[in-house]
Protein backbone atom coordinates (compact mmCIF):
# COMPACT_ATOMS: atom_id res chain seq x y z
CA UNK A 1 34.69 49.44 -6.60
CA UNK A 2 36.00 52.45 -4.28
CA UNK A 3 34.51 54.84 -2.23
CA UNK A 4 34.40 57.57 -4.97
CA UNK A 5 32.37 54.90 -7.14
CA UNK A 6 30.41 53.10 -4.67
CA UNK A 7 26.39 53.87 -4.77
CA UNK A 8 25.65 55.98 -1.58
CA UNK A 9 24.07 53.90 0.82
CA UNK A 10 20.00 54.24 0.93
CA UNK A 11 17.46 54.49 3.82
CA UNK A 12 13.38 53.02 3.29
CA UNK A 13 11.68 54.37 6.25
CA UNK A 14 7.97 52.29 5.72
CA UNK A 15 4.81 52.56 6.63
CA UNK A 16 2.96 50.04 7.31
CA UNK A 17 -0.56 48.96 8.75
CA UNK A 18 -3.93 48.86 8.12
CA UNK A 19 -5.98 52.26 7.98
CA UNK A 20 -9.70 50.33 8.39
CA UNK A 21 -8.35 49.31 11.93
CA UNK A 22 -8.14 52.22 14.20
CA UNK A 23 -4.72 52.87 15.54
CA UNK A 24 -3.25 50.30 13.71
CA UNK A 25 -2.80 53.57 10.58
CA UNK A 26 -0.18 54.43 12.73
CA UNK A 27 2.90 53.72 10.06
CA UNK A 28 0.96 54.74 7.38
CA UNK A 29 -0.54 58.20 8.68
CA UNK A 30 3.37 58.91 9.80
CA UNK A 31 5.02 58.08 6.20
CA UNK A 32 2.25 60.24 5.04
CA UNK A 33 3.63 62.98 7.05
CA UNK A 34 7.10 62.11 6.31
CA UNK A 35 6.78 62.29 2.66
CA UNK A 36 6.31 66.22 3.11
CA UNK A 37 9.80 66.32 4.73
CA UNK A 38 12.65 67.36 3.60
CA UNK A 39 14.91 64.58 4.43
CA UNK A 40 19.20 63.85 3.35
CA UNK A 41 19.73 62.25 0.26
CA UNK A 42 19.13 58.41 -0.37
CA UNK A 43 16.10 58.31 1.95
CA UNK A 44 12.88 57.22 0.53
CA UNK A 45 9.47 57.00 2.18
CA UNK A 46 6.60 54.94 1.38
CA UNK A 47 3.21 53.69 2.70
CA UNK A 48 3.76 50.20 2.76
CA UNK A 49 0.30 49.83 4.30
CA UNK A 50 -0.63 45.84 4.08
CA UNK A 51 1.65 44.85 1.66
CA UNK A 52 4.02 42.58 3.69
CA UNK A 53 5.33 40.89 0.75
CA UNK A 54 5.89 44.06 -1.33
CA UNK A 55 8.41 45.55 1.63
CA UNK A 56 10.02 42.05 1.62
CA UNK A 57 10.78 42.42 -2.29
CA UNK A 58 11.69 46.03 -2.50
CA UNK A 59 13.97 45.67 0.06
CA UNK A 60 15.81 43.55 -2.15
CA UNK A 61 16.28 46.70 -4.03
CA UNK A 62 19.48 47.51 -2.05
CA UNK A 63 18.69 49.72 0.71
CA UNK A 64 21.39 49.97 3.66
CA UNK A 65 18.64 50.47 6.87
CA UNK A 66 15.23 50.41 7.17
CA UNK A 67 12.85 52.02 9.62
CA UNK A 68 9.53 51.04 9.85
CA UNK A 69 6.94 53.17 11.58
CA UNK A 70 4.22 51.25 12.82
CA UNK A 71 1.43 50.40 16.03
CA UNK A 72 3.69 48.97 18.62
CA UNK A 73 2.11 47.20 21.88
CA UNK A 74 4.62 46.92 24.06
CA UNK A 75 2.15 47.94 26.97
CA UNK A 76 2.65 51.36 27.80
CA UNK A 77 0.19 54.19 27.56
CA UNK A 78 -1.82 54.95 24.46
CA UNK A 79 0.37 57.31 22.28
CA UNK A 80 4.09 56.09 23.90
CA UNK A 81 6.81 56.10 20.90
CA UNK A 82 9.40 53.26 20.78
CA UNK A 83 12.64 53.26 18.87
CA UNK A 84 13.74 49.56 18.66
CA UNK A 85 16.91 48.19 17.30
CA UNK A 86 15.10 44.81 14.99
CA UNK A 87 17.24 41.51 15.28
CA UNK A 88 20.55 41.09 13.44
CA UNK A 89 19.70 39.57 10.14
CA UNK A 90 19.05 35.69 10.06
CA UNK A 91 18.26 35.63 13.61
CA UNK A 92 14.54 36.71 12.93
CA UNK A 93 11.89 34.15 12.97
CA UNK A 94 8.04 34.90 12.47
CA UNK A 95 5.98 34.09 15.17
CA UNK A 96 5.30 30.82 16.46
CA UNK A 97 1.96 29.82 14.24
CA UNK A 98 2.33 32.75 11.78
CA UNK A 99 1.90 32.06 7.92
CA UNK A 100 3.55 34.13 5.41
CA UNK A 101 -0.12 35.04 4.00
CA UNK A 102 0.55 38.41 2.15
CA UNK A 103 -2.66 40.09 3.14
CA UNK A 104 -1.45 39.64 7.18
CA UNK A 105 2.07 39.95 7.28
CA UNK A 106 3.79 40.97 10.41
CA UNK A 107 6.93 43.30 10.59
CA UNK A 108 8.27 40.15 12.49
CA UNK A 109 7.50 37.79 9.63
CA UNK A 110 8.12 40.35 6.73
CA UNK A 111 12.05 39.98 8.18
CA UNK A 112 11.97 36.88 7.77
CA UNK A 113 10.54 36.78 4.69
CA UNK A 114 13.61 39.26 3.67
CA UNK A 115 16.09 36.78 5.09
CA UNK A 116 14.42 34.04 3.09
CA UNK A 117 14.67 35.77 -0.34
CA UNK A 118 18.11 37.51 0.63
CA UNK A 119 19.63 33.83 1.44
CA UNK A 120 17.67 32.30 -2.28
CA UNK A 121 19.12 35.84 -4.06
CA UNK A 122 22.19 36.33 -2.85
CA UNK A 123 20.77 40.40 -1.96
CA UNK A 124 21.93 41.46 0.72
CA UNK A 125 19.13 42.75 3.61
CA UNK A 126 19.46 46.05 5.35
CA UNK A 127 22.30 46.67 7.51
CA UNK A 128 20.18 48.15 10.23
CA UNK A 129 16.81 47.61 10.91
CA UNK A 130 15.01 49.99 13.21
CA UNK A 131 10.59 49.95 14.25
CA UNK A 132 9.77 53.37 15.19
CA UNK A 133 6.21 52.20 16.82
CA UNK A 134 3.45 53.79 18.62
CA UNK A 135 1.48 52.25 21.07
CA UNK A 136 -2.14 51.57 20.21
CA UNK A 137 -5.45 52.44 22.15
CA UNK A 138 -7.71 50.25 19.55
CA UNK A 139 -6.76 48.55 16.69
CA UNK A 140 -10.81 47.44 15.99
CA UNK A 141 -12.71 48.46 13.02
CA UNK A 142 -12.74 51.95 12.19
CA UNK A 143 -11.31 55.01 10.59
CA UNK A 144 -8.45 57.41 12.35
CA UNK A 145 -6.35 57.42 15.24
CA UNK A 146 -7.53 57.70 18.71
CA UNK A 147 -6.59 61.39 20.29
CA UNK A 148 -3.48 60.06 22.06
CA UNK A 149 -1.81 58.15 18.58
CA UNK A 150 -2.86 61.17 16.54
CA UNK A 151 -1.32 63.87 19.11
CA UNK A 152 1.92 61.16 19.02
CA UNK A 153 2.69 62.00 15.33
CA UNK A 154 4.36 64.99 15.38
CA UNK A 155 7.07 63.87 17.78
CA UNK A 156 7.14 60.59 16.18
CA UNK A 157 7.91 62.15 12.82
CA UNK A 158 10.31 64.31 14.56
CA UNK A 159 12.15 61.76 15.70
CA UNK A 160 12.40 59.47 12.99
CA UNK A 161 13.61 63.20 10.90
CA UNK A 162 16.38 63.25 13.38
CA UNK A 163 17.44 59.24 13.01
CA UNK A 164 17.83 59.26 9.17
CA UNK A 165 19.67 62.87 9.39
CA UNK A 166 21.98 61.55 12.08
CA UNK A 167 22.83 58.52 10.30
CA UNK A 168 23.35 60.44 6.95
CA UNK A 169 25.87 62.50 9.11
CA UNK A 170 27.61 59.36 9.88
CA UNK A 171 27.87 58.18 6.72
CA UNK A 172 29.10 61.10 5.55
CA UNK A 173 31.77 61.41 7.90
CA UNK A 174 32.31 57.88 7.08
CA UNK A 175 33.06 58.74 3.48
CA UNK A 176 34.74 61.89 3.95
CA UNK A 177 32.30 64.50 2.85
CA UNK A 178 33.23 67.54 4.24
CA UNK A 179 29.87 70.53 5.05
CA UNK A 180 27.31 70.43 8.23
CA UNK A 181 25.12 68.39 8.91
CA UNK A 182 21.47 68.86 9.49
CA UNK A 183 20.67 67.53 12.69
């Protein structure tokens, strides 16, 4: 297959987390957003929310990166965004004592869930794998963001704008399209 043929590369940017607990509608709140974006062509957004396993499986789908927006402690201050560059493909492990119980999956163990199925499919997984996370104030039982996650959003929507229009520059340049780029 050659260039001219080839399907265009695609981007999933996820969101994922639970909306009953606090902070932790992070992801979800900032796909929400997202999905009123215009974005390049070949990215998709969708609120993942819970559903772990579903992420794991439409992945297989054939999408070239992934970014996942979701609560982050990394333990900085409430409202603190994090691009992070995931773990090369097969080198992800879930954490030590984690299950791969659908209704509690962790972006750690949904990759390597992904590797699993990729490895019994033959699919390949994405090519890049970014977490575009936010750093909680409370992740207990309740509705909406705290002030300092919800004043977070813009930027982090901003920023995860300018990662999938970068790359799509990139790619294009890759393949030879000639026009500008947003960016």
């Amino acid at each position: 297959m050659n260039a001219a043929t080839a399907p265009s590369p695609r981007t999933l940017v996820a969101g994922a987390g639970n909306i009953f607990l606090g902070d932790d509608g992070f992801g979800v709140e900032a796909a929400r957003l997202l999905s009123g974006q215009e974005l390049p062509p070949g990215v998709e957004v969708a609120d993942i929310g819970i559903r772990g396993v579903h992420l794991a499986y439409q992945l297989l789908d054939g999408y070239d990166t992934l970014v996942l927006l979701d609560a982050t402690a990394r333990g900085g201050k409430p409202g603190t965004l994090y691009v992070i560059d995931a773990a090369e493909p097969g080198s992800r492990r879930p954490p030590e004592g984690v299950s791969l119980d659908g209704h509690r999956m962790s972006p750690d163990a949904v990759l390597a869930l992904l590797d699993t199925l990729c490895a019994g499919t033959g699919a390949a997984p994405p090519r890049r794998t970014l977490v575009v996370g936010c750093e909680p104030a409370t992740v207990g039982e309740g509705i909406g963001l705290s002030p300092p996650v919800a004043a977070a959003l813009p930027e982090a929507v901003r920023m995860v704008g300018e990662l999938v229009r970068r790359q799509s520059a990139v790619r294009d340049r890759a393949e030879g399209v000639v026009g500008e780029a947003a960016v």
